[in-house]
PDB file of N, CA and C in Angstrom:
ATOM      1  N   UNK A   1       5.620   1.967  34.350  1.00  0.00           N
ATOM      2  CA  UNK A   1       6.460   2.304  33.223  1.00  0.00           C
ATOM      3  C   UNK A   1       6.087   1.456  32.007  1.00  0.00           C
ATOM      4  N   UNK A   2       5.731   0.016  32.213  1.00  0.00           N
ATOM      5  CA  UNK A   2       5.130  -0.724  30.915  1.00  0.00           C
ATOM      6  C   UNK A   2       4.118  -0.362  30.361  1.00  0.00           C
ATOM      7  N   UNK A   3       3.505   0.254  31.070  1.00  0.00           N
ATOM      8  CA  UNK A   3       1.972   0.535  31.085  1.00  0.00           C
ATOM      9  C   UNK A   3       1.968   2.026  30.189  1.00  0.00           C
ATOM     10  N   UNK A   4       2.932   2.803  30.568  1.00  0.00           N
ATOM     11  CA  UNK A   4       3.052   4.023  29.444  1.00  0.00           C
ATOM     12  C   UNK A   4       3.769   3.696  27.975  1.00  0.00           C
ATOM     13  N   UNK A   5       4.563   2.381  28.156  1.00  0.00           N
ATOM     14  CA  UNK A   5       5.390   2.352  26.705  1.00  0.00           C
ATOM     15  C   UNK A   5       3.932   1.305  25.624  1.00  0.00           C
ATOM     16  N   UNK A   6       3.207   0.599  26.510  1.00  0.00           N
ATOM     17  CA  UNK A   6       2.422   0.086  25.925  1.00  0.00           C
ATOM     18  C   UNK A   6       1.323   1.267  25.165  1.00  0.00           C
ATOM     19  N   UNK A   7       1.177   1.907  25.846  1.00  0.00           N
ATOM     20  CA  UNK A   7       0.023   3.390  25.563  1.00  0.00           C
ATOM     21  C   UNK A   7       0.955   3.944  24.243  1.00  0.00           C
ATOM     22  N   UNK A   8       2.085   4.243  24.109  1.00  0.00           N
ATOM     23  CA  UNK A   8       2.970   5.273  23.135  1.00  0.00           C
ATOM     24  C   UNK A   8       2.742   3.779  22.384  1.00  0.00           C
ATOM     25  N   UNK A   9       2.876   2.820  22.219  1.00  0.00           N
ATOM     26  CA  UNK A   9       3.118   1.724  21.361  1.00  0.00           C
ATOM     27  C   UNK A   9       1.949   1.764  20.905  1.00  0.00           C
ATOM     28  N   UNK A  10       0.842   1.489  21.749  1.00  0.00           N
ATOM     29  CA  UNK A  10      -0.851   1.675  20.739  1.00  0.00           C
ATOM     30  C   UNK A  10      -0.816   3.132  20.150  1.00  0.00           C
ATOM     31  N   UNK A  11      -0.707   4.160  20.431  1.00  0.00           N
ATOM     32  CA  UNK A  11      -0.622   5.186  19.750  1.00  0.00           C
ATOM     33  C   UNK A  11      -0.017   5.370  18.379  1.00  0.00           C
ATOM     34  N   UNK A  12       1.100   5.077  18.576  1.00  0.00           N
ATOM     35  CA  UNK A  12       1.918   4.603  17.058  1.00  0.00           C
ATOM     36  C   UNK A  12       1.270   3.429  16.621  1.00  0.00           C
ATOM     37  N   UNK A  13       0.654   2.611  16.617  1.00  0.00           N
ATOM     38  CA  UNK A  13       0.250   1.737  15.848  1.00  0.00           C
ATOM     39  C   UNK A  13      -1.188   2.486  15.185  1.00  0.00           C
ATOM     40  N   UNK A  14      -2.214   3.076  15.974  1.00  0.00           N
ATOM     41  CA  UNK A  14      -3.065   3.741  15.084  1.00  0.00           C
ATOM     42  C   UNK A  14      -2.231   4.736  14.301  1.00  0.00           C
ATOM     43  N   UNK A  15      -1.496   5.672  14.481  1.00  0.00           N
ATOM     44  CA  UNK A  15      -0.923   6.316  13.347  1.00  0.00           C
ATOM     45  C   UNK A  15      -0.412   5.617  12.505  1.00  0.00           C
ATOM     46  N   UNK A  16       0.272   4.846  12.619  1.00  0.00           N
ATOM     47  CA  UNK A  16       0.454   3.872  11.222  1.00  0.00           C
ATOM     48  C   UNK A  16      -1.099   3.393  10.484  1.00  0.00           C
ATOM     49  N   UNK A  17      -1.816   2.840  11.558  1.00  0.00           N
ATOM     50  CA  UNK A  17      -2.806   2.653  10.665  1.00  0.00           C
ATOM     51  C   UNK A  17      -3.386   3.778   9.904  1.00  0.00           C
ATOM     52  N   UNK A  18      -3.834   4.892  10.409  1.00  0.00           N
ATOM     53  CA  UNK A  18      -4.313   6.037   9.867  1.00  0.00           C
ATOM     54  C   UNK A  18      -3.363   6.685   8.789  1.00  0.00           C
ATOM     55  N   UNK A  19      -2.320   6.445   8.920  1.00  0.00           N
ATOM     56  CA  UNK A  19      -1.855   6.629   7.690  1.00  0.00           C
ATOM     57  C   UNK A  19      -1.668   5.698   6.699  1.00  0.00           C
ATOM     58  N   UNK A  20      -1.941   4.625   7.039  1.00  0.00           N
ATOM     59  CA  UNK A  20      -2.043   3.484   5.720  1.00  0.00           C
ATOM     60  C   UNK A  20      -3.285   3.797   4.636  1.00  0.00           C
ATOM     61  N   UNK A  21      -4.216   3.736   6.185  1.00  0.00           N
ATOM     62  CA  UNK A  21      -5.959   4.006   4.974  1.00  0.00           C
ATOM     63  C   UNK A  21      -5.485   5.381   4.515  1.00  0.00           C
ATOM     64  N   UNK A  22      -4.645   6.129   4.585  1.00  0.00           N
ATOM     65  CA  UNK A  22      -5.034   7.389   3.591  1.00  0.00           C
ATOM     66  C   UNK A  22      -4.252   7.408   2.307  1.00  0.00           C
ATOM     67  N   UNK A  23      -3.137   6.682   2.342  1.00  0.00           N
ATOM     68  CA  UNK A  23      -2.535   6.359   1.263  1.00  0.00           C
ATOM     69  C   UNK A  23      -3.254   5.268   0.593  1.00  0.00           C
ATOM     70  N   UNK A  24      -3.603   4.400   1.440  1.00  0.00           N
ATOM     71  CA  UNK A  24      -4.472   3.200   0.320  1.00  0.00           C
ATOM     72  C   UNK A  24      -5.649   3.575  -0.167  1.00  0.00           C
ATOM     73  N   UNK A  25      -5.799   3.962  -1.229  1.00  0.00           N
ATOM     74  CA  UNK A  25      -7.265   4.540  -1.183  1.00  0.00           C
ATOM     75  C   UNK A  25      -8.249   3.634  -1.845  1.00  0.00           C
ATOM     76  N   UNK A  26      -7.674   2.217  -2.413  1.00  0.00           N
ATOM     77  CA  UNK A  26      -8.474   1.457  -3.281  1.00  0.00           C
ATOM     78  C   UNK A  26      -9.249   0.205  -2.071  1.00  0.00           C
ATOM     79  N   UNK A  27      -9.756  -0.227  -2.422  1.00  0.00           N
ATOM     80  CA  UNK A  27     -10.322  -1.385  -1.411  1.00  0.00           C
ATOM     81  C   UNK A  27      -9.968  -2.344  -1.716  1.00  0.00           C
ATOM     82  N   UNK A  28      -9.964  -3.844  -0.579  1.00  0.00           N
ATOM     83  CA  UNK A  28      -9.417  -5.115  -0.831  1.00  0.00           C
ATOM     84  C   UNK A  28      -9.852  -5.315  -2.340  1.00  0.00           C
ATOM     85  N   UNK A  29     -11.425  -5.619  -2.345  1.00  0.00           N
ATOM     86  CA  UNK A  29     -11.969  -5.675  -4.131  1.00  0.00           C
ATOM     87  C   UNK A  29     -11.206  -5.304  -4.795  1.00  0.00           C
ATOM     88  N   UNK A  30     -11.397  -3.667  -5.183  1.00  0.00           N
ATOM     89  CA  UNK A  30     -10.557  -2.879  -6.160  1.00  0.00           C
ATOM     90  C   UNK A  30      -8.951  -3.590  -6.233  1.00  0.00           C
ATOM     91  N   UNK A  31      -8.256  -3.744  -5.575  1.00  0.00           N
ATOM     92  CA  UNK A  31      -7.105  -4.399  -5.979  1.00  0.00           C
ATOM     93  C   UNK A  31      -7.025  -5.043  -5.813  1.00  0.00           C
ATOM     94  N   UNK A  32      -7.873  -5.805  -5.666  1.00  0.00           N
ATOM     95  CA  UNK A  32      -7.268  -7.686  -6.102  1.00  0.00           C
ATOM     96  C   UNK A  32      -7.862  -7.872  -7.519  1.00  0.00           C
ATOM     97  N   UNK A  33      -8.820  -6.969  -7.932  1.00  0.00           N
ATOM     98  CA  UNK A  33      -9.175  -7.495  -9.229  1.00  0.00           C
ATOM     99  C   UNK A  33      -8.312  -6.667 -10.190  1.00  0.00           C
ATOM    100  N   UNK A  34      -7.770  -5.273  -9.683  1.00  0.00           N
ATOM    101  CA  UNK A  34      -6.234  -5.006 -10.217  1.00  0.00           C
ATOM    102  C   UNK A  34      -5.351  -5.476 -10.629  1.00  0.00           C
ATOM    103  N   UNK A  35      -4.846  -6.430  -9.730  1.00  0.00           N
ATOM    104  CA  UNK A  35      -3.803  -7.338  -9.549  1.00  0.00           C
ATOM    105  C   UNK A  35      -3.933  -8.206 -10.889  1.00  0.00           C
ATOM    106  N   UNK A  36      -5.126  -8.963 -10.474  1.00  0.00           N
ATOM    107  CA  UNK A  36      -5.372  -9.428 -11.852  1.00  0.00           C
ATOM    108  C   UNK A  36      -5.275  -9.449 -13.445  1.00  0.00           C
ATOM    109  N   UNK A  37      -5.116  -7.518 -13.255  1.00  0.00           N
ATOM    110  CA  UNK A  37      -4.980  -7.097 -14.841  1.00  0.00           C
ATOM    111  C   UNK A  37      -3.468  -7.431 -15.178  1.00  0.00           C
ATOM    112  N   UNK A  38      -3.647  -7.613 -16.722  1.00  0.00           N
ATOM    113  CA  UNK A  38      -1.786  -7.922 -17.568  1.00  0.00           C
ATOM    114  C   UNK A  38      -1.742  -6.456 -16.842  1.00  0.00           C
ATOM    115  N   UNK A  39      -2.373  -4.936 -17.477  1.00  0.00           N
ATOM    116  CA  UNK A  39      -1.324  -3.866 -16.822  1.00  0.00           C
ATOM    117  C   UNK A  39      -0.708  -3.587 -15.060  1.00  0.00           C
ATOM    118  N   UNK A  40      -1.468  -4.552 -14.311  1.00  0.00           N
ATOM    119  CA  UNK A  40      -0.589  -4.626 -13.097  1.00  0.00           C
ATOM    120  C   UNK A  40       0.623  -5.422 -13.202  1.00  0.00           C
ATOM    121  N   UNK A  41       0.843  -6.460 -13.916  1.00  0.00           N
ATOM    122  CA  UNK A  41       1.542  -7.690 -13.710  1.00  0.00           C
ATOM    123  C   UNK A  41       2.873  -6.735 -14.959  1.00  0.00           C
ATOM    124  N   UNK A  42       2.397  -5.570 -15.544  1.00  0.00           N
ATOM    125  CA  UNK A  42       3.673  -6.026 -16.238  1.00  0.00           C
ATOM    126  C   UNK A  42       4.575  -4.237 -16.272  1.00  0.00           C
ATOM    127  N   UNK A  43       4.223  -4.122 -15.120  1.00  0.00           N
ATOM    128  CA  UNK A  43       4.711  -2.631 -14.165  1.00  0.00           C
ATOM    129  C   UNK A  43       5.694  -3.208 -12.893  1.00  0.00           C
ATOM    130  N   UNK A  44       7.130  -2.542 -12.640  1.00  0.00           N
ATOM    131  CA  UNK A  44       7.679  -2.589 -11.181  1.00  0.00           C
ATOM    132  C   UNK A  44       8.882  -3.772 -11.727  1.00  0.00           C
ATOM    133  N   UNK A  45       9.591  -3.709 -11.019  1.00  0.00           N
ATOM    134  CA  UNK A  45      10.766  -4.292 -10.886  1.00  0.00           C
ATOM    135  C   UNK A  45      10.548  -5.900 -10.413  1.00  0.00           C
ATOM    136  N   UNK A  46      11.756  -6.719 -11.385  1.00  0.00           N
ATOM    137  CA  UNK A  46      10.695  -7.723 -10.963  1.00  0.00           C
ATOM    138  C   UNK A  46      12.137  -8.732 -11.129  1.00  0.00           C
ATOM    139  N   UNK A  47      12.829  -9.194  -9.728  1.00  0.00           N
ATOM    140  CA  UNK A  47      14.242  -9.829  -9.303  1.00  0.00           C
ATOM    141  C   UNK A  47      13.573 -11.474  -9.589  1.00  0.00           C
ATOM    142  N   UNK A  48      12.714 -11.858  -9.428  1.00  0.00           N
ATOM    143  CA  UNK A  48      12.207 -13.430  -9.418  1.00  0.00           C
ATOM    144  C   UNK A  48      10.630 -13.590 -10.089  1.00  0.00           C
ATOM    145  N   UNK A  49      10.691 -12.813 -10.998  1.00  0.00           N
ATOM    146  CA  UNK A  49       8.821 -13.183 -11.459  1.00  0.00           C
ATOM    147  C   UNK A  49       8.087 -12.186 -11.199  1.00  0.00           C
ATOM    148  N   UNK A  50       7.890 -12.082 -10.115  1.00  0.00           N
ATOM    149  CA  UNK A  50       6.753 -11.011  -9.697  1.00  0.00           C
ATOM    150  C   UNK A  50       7.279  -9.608  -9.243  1.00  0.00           C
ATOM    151  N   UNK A  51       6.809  -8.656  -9.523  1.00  0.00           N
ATOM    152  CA  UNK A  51       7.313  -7.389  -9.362  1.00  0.00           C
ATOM    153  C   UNK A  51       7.125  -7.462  -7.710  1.00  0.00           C
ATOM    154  N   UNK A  52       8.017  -6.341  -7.156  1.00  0.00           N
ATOM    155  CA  UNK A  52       7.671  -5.903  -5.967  1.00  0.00           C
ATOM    156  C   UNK A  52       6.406  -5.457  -5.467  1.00  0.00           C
ATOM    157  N   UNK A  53       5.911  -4.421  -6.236  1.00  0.00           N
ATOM    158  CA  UNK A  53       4.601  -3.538  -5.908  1.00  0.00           C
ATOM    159  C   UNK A  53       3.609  -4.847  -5.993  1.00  0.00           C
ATOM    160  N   UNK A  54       3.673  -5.619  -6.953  1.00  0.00           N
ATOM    161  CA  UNK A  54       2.265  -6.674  -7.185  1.00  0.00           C
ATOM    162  C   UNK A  54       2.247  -7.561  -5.999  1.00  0.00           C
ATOM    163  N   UNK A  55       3.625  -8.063  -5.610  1.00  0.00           N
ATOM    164  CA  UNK A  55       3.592  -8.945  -4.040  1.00  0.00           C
ATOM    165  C   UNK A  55       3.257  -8.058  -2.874  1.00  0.00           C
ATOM    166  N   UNK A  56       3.532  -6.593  -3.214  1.00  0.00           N
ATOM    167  CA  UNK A  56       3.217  -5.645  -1.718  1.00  0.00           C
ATOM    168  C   UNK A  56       1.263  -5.657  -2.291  1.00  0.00           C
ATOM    169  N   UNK A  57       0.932  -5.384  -3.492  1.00  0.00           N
ATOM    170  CA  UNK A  57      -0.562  -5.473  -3.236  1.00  0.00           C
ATOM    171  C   UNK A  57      -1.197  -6.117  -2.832  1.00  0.00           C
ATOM    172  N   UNK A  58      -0.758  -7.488  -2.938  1.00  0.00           N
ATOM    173  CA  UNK A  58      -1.345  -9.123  -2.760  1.00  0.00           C
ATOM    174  C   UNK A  58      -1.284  -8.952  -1.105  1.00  0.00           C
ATOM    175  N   UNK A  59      -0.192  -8.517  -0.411  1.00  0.00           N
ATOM    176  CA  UNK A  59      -0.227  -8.144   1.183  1.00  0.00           C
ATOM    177  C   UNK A  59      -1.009  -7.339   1.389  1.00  0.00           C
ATOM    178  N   UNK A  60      -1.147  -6.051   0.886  1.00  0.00           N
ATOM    179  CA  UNK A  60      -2.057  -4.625   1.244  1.00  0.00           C
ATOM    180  C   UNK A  60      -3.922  -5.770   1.089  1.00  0.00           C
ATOM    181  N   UNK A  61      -4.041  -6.380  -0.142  1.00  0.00           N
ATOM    182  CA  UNK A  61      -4.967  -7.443   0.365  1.00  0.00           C
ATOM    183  C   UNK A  61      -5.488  -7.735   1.492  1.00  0.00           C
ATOM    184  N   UNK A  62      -4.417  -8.356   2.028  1.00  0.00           N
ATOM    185  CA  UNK A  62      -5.032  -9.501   3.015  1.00  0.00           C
ATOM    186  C   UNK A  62      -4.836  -8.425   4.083  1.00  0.00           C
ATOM    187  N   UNK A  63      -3.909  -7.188   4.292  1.00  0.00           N
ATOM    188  CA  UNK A  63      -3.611  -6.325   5.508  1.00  0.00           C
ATOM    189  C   UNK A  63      -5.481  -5.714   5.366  1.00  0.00           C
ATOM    190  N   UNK A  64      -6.040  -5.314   4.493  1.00  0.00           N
ATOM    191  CA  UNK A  64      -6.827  -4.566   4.836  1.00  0.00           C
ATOM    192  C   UNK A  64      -8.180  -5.047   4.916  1.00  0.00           C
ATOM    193  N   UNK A  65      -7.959  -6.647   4.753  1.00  0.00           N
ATOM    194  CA  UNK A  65      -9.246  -7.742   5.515  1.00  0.00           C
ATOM    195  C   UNK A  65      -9.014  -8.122   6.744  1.00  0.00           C
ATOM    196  N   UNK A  66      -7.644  -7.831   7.340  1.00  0.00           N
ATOM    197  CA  UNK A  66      -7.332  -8.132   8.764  1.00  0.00           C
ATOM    198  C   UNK A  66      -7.926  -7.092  10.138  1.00  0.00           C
ATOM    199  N   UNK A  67      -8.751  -7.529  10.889  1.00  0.00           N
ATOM    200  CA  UNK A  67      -8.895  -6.668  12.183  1.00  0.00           C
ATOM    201  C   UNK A  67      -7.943  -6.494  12.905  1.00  0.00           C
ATOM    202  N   UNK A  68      -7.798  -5.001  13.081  1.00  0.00           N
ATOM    203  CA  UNK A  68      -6.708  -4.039  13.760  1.00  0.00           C
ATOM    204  C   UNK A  68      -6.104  -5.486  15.153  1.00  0.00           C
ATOM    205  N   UNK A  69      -6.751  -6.019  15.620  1.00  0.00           N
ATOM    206  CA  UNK A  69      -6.498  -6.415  16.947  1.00  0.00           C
ATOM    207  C   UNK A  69      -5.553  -7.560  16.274  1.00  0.00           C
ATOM    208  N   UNK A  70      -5.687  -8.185  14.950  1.00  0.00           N
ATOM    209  CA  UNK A  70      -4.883  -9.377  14.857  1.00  0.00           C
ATOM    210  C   UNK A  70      -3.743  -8.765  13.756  1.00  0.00           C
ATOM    211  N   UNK A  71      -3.407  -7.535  13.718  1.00  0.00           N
ATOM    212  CA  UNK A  71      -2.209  -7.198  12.976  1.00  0.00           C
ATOM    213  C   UNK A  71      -0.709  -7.390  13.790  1.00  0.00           C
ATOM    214  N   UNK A  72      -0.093  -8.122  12.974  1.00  0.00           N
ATOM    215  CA  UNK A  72       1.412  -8.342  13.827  1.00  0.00           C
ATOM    216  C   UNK A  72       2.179  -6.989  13.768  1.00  0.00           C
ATOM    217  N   UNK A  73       2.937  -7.451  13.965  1.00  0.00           N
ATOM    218  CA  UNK A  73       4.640  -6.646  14.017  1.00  0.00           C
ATOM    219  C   UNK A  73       5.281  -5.835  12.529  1.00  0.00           C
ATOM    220  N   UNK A  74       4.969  -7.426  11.972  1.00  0.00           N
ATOM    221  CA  UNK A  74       5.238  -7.348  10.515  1.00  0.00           C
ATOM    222  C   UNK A  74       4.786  -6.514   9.947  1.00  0.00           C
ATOM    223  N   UNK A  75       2.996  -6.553  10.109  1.00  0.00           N
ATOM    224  CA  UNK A  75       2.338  -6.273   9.444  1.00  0.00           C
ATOM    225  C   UNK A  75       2.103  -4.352   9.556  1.00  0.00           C
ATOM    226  N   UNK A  76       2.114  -4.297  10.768  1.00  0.00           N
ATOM    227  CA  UNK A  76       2.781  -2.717  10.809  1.00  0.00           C
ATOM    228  C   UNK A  76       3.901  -2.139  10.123  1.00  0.00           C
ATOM    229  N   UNK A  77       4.932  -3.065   9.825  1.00  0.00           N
ATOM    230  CA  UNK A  77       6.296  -2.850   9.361  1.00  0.00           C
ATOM    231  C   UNK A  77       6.083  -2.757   7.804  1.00  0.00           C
ATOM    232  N   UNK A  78       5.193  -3.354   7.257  1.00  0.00           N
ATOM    233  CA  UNK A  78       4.662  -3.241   5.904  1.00  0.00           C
ATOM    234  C   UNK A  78       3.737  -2.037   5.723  1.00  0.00           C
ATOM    235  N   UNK A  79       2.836  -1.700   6.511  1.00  0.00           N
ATOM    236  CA  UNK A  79       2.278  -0.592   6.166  1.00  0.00           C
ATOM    237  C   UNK A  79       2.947   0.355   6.159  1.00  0.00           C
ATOM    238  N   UNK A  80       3.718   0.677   7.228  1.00  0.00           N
ATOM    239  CA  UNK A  80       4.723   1.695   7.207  1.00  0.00           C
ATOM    240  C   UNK A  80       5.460   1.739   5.661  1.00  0.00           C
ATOM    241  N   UNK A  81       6.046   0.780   5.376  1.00  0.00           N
ATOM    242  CA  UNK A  81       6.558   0.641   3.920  1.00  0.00           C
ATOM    243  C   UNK A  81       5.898   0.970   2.833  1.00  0.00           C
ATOM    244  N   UNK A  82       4.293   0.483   2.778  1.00  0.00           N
ATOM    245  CA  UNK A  82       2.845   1.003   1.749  1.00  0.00           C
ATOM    246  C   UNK A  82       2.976   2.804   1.575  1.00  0.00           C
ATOM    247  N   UNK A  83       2.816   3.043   2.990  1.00  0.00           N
ATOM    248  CA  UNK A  83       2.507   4.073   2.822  1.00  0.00           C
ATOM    249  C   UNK A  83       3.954   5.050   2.722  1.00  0.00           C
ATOM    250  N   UNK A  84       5.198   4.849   2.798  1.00  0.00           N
ATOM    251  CA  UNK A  84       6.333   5.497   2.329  1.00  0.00           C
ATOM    252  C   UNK A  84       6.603   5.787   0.964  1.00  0.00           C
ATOM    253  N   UNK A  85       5.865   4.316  -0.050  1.00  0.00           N
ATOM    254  CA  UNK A  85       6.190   4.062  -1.234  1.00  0.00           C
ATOM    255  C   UNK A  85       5.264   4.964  -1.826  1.00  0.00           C
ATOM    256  N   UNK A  86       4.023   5.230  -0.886  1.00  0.00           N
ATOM    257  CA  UNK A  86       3.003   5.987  -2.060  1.00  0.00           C
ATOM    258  C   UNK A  86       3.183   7.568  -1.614  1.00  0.00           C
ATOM    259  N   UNK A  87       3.856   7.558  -0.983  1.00  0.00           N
ATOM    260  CA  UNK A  87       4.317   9.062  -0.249  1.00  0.00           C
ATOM    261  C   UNK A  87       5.499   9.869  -1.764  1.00  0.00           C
ATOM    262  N   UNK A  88       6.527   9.017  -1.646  1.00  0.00           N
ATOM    263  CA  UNK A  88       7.468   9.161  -2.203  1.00  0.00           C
ATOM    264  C   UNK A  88       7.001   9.154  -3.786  1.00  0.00           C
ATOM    265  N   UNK A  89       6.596   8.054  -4.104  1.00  0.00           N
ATOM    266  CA  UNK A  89       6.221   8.192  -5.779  1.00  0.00           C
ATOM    267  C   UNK A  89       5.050   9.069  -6.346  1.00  0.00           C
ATOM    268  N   UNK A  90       4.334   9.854  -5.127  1.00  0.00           N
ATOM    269  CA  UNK A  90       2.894  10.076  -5.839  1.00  0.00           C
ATOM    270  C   UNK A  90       3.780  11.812  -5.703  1.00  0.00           C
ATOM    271  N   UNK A  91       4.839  12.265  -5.131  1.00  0.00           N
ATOM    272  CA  UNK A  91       5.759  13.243  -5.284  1.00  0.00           C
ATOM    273  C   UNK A  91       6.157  13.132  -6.703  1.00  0.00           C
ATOM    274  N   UNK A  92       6.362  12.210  -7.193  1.00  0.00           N
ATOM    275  CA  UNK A  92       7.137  12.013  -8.633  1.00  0.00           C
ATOM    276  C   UNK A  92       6.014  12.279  -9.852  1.00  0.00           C
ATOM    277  N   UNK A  93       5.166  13.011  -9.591  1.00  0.00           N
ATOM    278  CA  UNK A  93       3.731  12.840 -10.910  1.00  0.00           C
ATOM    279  C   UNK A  93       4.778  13.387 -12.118  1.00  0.00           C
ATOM    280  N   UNK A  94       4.345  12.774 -13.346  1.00  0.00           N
ATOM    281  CA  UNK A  94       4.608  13.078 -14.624  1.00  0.00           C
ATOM    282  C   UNK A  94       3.647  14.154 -14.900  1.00  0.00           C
ATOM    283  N   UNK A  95       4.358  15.302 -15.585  1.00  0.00           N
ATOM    284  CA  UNK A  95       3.460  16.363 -16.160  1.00  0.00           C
ATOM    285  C   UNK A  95       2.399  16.499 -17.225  1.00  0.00           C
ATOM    286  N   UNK A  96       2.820  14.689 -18.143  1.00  0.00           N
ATOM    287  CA  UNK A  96       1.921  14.288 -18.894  1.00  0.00           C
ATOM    288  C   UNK A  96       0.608  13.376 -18.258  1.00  0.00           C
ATOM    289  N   UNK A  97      -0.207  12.978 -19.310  1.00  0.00           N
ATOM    290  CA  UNK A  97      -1.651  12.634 -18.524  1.00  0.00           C
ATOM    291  C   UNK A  97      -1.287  11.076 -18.203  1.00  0.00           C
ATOM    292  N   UNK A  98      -1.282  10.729 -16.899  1.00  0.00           N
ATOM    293  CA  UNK A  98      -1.245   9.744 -16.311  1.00  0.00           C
ATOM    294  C   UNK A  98      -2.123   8.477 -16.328  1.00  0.00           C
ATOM    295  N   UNK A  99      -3.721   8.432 -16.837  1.00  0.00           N
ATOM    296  CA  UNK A  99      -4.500   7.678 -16.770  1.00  0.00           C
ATOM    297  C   UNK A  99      -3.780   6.115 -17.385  1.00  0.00           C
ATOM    298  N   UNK A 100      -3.156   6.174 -18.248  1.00  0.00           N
ATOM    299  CA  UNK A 100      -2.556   4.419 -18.685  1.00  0.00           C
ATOM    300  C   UNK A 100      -1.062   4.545 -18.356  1.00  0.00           C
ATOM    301  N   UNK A 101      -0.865   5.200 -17.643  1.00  0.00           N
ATOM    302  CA  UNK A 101       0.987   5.442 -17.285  1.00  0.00           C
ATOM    303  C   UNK A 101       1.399   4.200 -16.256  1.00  0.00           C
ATOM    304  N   UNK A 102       2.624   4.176 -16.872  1.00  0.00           N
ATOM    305  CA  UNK A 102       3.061   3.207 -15.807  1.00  0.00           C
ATOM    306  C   UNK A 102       3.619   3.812 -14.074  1.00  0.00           C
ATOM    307  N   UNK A 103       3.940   4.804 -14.244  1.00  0.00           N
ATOM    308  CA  UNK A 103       3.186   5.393 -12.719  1.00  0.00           C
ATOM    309  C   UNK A 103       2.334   5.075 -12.308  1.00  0.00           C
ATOM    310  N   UNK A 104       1.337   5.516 -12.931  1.00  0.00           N
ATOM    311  CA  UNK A 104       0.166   5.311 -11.744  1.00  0.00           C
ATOM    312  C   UNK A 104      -0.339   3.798 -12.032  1.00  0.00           C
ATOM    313  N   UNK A 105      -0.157   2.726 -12.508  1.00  0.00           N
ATOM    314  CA  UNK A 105      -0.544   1.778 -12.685  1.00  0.00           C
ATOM    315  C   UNK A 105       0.583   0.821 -11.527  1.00  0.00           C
ATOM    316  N   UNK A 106       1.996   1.470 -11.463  1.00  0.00           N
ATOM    317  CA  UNK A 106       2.801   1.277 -10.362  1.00  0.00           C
ATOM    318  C   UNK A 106       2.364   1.667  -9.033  1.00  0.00           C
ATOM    319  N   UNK A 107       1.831   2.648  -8.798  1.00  0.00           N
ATOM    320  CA  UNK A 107       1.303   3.552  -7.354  1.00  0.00           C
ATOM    321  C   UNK A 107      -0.369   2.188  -7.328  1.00  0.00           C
ATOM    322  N   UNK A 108      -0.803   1.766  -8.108  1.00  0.00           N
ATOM    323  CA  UNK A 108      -2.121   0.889  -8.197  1.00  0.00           C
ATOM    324  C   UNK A 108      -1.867  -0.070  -7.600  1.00  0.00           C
ATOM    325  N   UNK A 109      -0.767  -1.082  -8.080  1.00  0.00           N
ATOM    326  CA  UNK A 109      -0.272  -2.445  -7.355  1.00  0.00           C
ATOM    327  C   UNK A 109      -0.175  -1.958  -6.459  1.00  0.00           C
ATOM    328  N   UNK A 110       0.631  -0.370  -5.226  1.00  0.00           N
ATOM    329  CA  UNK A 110       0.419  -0.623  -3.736  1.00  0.00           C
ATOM    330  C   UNK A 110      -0.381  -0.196  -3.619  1.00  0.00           C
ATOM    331  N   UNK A 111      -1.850  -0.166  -3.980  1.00  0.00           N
ATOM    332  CA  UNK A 111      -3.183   0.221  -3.043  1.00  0.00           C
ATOM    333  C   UNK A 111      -3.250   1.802  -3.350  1.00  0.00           C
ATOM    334  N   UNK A 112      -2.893   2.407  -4.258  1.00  0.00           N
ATOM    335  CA  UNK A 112      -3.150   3.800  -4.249  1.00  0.00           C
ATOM    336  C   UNK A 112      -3.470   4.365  -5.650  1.00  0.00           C
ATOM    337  N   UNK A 113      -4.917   4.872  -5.586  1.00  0.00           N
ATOM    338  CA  UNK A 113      -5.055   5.130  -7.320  1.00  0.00           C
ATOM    339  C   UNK A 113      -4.963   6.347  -7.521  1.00  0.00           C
ATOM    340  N   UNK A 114      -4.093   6.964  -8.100  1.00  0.00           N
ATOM    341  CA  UNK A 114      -3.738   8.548  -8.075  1.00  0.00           C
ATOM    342  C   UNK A 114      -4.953   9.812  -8.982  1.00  0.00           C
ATOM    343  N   UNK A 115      -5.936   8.667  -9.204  1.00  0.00           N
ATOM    344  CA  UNK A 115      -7.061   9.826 -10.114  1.00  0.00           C
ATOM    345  C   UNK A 115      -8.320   9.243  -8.996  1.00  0.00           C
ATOM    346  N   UNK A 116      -7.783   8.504  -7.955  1.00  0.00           N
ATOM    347  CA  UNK A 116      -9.003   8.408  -7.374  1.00  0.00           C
ATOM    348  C   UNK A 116      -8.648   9.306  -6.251  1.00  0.00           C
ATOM    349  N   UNK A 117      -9.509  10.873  -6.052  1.00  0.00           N
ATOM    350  CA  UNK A 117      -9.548  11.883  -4.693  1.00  0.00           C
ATOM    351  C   UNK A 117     -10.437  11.598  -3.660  1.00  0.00           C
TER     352      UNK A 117
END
């Protein structure tokens, strides 16, 4: 019986993963040197300094230099979250042209560039 909940447990963990890489579509590079830009830093809600999305990129970071075998608990629990946020907002497109929008410069801080197919 452990032995099947462990099997459904690896199973759901590659679907989480497989759905992370498809929502993240930028690479560790690509957003960390994102991150970097004033237009990341001055997009997203921001309770203590740093916006939400810019602290979830700085994680999507280090999540997508990590090998599958050393991802925690957490760290599943965050992707799941990555990829909800870019689910939900990339539903929300503005009918105007997006390239300097704060949408998609918001959908950027979590790992997802909406003109990149």
């Amino acid at each position: 019986m452990q032995w099947m909940e462990a099997v459904v447990h690896q199973e759901e963990r590659e679907q989480i993963r497989r759905e992370f890489g498809e929502a993240v579509n930028m690479t560790a590079k690509q957003l960390e040197q994102w991150l970097a830009s004033k237009e990341s830093k001055a997009v997203g809600d921001k309770p203590d300094g740093e916006s939400t999305g810019h602290a979830s990129g700085r994680r999507i970071v280090a999540l997508l230099r990590t090998r599958p075998d050393d991802l925690t608990e957490d760290d599943y629990r965050h992707m799941r979250k990555v990829t909800g946020y870019v689910h939900r907002h990339t539903a929300q497109r503005p009918a105007s042209d997006i390239t300097t929008s704060r949408w998609r410069y918001s959908l950027m801080n979590w790992g997802h560039d909406p003109l990149d197919h």
